[in-house]
PDB file of N, CA and C in Angstrom:
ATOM      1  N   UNK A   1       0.851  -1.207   0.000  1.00  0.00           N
ATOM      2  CA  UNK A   1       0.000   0.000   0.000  1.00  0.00           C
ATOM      3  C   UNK A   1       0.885   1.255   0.000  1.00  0.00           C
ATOM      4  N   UNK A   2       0.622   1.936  -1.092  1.00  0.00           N
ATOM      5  CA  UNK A   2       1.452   3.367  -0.808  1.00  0.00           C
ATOM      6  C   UNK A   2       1.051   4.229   0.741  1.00  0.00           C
ATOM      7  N   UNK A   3       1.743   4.456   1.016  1.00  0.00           N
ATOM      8  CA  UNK A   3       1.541   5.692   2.337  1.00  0.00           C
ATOM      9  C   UNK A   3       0.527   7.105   1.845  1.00  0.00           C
ATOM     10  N   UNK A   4      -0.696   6.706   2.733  1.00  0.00           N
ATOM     11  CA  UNK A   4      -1.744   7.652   2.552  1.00  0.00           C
ATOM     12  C   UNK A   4      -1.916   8.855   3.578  1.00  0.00           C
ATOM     13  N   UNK A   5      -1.603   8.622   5.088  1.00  0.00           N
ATOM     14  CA  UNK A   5      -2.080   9.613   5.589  1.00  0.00           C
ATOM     15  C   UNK A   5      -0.446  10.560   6.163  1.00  0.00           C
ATOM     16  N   UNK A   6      -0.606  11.019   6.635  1.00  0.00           N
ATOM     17  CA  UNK A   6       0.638  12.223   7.103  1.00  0.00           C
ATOM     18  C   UNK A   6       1.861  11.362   7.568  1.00  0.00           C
ATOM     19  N   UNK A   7       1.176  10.530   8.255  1.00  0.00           N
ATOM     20  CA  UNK A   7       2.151  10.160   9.755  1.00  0.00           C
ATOM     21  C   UNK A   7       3.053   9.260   8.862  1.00  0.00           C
ATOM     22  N   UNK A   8       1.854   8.089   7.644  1.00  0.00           N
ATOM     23  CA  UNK A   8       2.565   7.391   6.859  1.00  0.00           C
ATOM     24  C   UNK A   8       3.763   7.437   6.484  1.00  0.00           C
ATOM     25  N   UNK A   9       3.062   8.860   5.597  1.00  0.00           N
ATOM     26  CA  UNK A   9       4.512   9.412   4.431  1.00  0.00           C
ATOM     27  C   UNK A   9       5.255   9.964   4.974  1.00  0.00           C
ATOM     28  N   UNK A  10       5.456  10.406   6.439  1.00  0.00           N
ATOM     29  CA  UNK A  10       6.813  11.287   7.380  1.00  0.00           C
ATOM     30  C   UNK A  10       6.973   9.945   7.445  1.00  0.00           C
ATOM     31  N   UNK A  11       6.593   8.766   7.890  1.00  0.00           N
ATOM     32  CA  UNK A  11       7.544   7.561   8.311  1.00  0.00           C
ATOM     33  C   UNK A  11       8.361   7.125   6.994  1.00  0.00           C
ATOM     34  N   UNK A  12       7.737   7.209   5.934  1.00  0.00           N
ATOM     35  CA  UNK A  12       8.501   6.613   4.725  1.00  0.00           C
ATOM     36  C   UNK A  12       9.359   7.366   4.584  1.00  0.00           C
ATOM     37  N   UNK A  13       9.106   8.779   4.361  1.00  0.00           N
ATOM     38  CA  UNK A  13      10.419   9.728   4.069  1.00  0.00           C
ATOM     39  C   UNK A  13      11.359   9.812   5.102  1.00  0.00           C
ATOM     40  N   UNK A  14      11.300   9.645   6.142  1.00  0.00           N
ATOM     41  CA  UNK A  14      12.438   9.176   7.214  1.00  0.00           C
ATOM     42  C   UNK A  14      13.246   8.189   6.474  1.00  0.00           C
ATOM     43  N   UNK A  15      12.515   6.826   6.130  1.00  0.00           N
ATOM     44  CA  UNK A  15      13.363   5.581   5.804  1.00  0.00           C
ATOM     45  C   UNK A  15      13.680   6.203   3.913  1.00  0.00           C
ATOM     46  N   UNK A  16      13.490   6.980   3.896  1.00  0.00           N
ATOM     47  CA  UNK A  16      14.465   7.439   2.230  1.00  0.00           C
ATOM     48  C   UNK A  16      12.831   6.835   1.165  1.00  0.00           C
ATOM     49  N   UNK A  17      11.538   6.837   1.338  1.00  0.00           N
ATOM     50  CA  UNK A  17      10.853   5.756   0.951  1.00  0.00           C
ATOM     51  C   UNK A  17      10.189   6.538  -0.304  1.00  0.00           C
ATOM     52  N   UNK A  18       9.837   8.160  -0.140  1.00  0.00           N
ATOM     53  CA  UNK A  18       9.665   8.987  -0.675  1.00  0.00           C
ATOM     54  C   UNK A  18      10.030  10.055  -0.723  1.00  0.00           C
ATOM     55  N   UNK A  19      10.289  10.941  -2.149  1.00  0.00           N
ATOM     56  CA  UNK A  19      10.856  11.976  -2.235  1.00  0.00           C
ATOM     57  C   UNK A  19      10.296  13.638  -1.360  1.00  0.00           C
ATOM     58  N   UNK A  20      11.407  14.149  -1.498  1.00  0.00           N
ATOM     59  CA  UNK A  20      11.349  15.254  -0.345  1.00  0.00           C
ATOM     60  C   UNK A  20       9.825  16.026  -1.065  1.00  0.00           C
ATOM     61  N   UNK A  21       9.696  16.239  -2.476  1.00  0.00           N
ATOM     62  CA  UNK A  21       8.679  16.605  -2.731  1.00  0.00           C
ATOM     63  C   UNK A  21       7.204  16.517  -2.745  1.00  0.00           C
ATOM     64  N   UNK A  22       6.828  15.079  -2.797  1.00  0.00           N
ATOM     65  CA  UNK A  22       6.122  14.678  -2.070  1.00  0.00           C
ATOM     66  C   UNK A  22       5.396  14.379  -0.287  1.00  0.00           C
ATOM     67  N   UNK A  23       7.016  14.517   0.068  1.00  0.00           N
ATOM     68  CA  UNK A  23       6.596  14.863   1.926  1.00  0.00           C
ATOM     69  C   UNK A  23       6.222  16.310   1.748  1.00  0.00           C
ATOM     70  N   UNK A  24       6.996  17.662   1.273  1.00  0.00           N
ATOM     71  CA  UNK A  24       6.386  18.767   1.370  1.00  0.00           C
ATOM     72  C   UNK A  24       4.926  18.900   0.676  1.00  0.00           C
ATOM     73  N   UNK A  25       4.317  18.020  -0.185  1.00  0.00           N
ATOM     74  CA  UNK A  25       3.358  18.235  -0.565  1.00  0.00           C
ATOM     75  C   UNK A  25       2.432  17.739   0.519  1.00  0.00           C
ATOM     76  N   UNK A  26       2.327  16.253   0.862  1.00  0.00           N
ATOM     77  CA  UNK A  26       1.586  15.987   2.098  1.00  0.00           C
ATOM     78  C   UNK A  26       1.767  16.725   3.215  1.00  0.00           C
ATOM     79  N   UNK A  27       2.682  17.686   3.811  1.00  0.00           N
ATOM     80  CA  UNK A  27       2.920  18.363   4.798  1.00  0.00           C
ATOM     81  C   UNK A  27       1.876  19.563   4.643  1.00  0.00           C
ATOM     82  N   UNK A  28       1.652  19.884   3.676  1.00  0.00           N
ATOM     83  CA  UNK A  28       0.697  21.257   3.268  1.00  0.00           C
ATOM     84  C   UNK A  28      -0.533  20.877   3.189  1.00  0.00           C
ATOM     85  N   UNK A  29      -0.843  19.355   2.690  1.00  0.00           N
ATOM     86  CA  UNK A  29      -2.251  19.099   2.556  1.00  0.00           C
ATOM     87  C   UNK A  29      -2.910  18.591   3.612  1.00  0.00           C
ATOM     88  N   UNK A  30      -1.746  18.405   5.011  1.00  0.00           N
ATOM     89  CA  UNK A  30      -2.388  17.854   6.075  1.00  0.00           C
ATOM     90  C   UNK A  30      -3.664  18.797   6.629  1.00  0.00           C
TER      91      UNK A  30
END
């Protein structure tokens, strides 16, 4: 499952899982 909610995608982008652009995008849409 791709990482859907906030907490997800900060955990993936910690482990390198997704790009920085995508965490700043979920960071804004939280």
């Amino acid at each position: 499952n791709p990482p859907s909610t906030f907490e997800e995608i900060e955990q993936a982008y910690t482990e390198g899982k997704v790009s920085s652009a995508a965490y700043a995008a979920a960071k804004e849409a939280r």
